[in-house]
Protein backbone atom coordinates (compact mmCIF):
# COMPACT_ATOMS: atom_id res chain seq x y z
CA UNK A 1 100.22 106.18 86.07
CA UNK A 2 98.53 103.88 88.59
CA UNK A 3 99.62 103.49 91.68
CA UNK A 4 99.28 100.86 94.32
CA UNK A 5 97.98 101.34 97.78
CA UNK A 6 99.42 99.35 100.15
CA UNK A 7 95.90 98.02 101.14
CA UNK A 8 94.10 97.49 97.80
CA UNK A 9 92.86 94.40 98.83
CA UNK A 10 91.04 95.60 101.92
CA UNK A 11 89.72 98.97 100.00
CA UNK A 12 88.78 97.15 97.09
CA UNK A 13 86.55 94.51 99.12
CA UNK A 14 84.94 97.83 101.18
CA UNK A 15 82.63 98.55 98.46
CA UNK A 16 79.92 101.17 98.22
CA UNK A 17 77.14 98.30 98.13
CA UNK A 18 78.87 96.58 101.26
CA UNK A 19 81.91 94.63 102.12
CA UNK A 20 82.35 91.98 98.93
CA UNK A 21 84.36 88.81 100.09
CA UNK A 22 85.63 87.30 96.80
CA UNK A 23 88.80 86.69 95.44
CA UNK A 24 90.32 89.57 94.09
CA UNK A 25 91.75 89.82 90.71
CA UNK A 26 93.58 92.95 89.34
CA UNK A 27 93.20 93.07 85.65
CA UNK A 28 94.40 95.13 82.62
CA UNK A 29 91.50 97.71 80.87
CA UNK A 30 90.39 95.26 78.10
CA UNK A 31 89.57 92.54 80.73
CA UNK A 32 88.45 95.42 83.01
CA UNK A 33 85.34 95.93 80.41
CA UNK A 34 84.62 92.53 79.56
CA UNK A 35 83.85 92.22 83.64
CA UNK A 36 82.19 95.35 83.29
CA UNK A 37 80.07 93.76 80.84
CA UNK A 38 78.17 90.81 84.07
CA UNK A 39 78.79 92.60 87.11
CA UNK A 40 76.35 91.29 89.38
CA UNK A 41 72.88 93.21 88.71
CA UNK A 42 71.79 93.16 92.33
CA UNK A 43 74.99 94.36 93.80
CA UNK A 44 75.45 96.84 91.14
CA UNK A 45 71.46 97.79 92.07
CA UNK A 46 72.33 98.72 95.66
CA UNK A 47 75.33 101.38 94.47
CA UNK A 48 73.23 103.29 92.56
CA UNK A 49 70.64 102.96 95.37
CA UNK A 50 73.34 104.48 97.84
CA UNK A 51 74.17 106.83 95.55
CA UNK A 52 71.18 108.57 94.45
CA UNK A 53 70.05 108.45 98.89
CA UNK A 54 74.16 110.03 99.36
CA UNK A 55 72.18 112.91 96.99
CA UNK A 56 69.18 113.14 98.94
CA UNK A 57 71.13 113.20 101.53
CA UNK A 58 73.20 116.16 100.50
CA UNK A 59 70.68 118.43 99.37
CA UNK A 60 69.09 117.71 102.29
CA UNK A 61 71.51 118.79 104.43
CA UNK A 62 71.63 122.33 102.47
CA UNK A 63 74.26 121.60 100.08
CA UNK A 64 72.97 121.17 97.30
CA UNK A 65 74.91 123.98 95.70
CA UNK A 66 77.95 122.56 96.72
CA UNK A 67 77.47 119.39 95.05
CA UNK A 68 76.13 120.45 91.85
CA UNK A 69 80.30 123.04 91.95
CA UNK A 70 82.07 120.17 93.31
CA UNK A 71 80.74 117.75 90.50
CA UNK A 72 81.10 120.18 87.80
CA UNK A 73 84.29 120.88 88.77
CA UNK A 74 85.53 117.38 89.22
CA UNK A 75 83.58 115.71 86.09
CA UNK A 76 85.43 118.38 84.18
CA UNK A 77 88.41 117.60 85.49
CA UNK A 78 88.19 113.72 85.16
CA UNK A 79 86.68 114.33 81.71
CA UNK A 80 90.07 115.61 79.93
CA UNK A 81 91.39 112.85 78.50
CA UNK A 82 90.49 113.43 74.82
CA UNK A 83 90.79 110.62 72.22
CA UNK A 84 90.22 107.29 74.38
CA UNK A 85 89.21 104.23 72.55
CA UNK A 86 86.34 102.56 73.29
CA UNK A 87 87.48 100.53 76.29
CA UNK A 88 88.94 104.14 77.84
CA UNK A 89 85.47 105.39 77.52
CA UNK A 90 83.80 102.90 78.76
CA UNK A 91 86.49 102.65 82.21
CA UNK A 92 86.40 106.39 81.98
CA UNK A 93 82.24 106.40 82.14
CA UNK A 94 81.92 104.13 84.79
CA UNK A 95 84.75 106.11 87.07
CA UNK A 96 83.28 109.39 86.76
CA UNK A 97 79.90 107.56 87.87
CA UNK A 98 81.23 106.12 90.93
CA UNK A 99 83.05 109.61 91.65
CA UNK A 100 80.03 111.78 91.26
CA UNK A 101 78.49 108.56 94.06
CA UNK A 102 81.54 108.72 96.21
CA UNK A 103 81.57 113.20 96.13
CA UNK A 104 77.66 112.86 96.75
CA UNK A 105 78.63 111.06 100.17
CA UNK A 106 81.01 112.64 101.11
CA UNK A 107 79.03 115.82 100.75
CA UNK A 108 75.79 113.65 102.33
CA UNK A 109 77.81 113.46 105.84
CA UNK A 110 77.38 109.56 106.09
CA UNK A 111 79.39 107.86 108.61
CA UNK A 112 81.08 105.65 107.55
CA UNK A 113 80.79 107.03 103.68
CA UNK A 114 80.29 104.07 101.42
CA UNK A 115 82.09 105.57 99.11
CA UNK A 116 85.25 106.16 100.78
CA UNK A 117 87.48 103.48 99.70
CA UNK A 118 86.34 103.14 96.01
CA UNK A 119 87.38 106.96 96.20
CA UNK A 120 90.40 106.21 97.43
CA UNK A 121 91.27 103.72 94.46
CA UNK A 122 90.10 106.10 92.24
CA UNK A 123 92.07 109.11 93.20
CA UNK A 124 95.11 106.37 93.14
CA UNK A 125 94.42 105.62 89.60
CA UNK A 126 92.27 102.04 89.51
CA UNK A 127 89.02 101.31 88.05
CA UNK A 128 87.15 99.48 91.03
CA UNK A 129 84.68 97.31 88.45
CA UNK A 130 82.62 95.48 91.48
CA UNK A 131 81.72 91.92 92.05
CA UNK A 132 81.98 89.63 88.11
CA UNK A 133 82.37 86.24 87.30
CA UNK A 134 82.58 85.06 90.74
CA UNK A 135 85.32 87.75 91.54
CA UNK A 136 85.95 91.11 92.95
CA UNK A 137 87.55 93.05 89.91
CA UNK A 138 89.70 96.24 89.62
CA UNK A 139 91.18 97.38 86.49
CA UNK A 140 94.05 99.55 85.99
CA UNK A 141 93.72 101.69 83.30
C-alpha cells in the first residue's frame, strides 16, 4: 500500500539531480513506465553522476564495507516481490537503483544528501520517475 506524505509535492520536486520545478503529475504504474520510457537524458545523466560520486564518497570515508551490507541487505529486501509483470519489474528496477543512490549518500555523509527526499518517497511506497514529457512524474505502484 502507498501512502501519501503530506508534502509529496515539495519531496518529489527535491530531486537527487536538483530541485525540478514542473508540474507534478501522480500517475498509476502503466503510465509510470511509459514516462520512464523519455525521462530527460541530461537530468537523468546528473543522478547517476551523484550517485556513483555518493560511492566514492563512501568508500572514501572508510565505509565501504558498510555499503556493500547495507545494499545487500536492502536490495534483498526490496527484491522479494516474486512474479511482477513487466511494468512491476521495470518500477521495481528503477527503485532499487535510486535506493542503492539514495543508501550510497547517506552512507557518503553529504549535507544536504541528494537523495534524501526520493528516499523518503520510496520508503512511503512511490516510484519517483524524474522529469518526462514536460512534467515531474511519480508513480504509485
Amino acid at each position: 500500500m502507498t501512502s501519501t506524505p503530506a508534502d509529496l509535492g515539495a519531496l518529489a520536486r527535491m530531486t537527487p539531480a536538483g530541485p525540478v520545478d514542473l508540474p507534478l503529475v501522480a500517475v498509476a504504474l502503466r503510465a509510470g513506465v511509459e514516462a520512464a520510457a523519455s525521462v530527460d537524458p541530461d537530468w537523468l545523466s546528473e543522478v547517476d553522476c551523484r550517485r556513483a560520486a555518493a560511492r566514492q564518497a563512501a568508500v572514501a570515508a572508510g565505509r565501504g564495507a558498510a555499503l556493500e551490507a547495507a545494499l545487500h541487505d536492502a536490495l534483498v529486501a526490496a527484491t522479494g516481490a516474486a512474479g511482477l509483470d513487466d511494468d512491476g519489474r521495470v518500477a521495481s528496477g528503477a527503485r532499487l537503483w535510486l535506493l542503492s543512490g539514495a543508501i550510497a549518500s547517506a552512507l557518503s555523509g553529504a549535507e544536504p544528501d541528494p537523495f534524501r527526499a526520493w528516499a523518503t518517497l520510496l520508503a512511503a511506497g512511490w516510484w519517483p520517475i524524474g522529469p518526462s514529457g514536460g512534467r515531474l512524474v511519480v508513480s504509485t505502484l
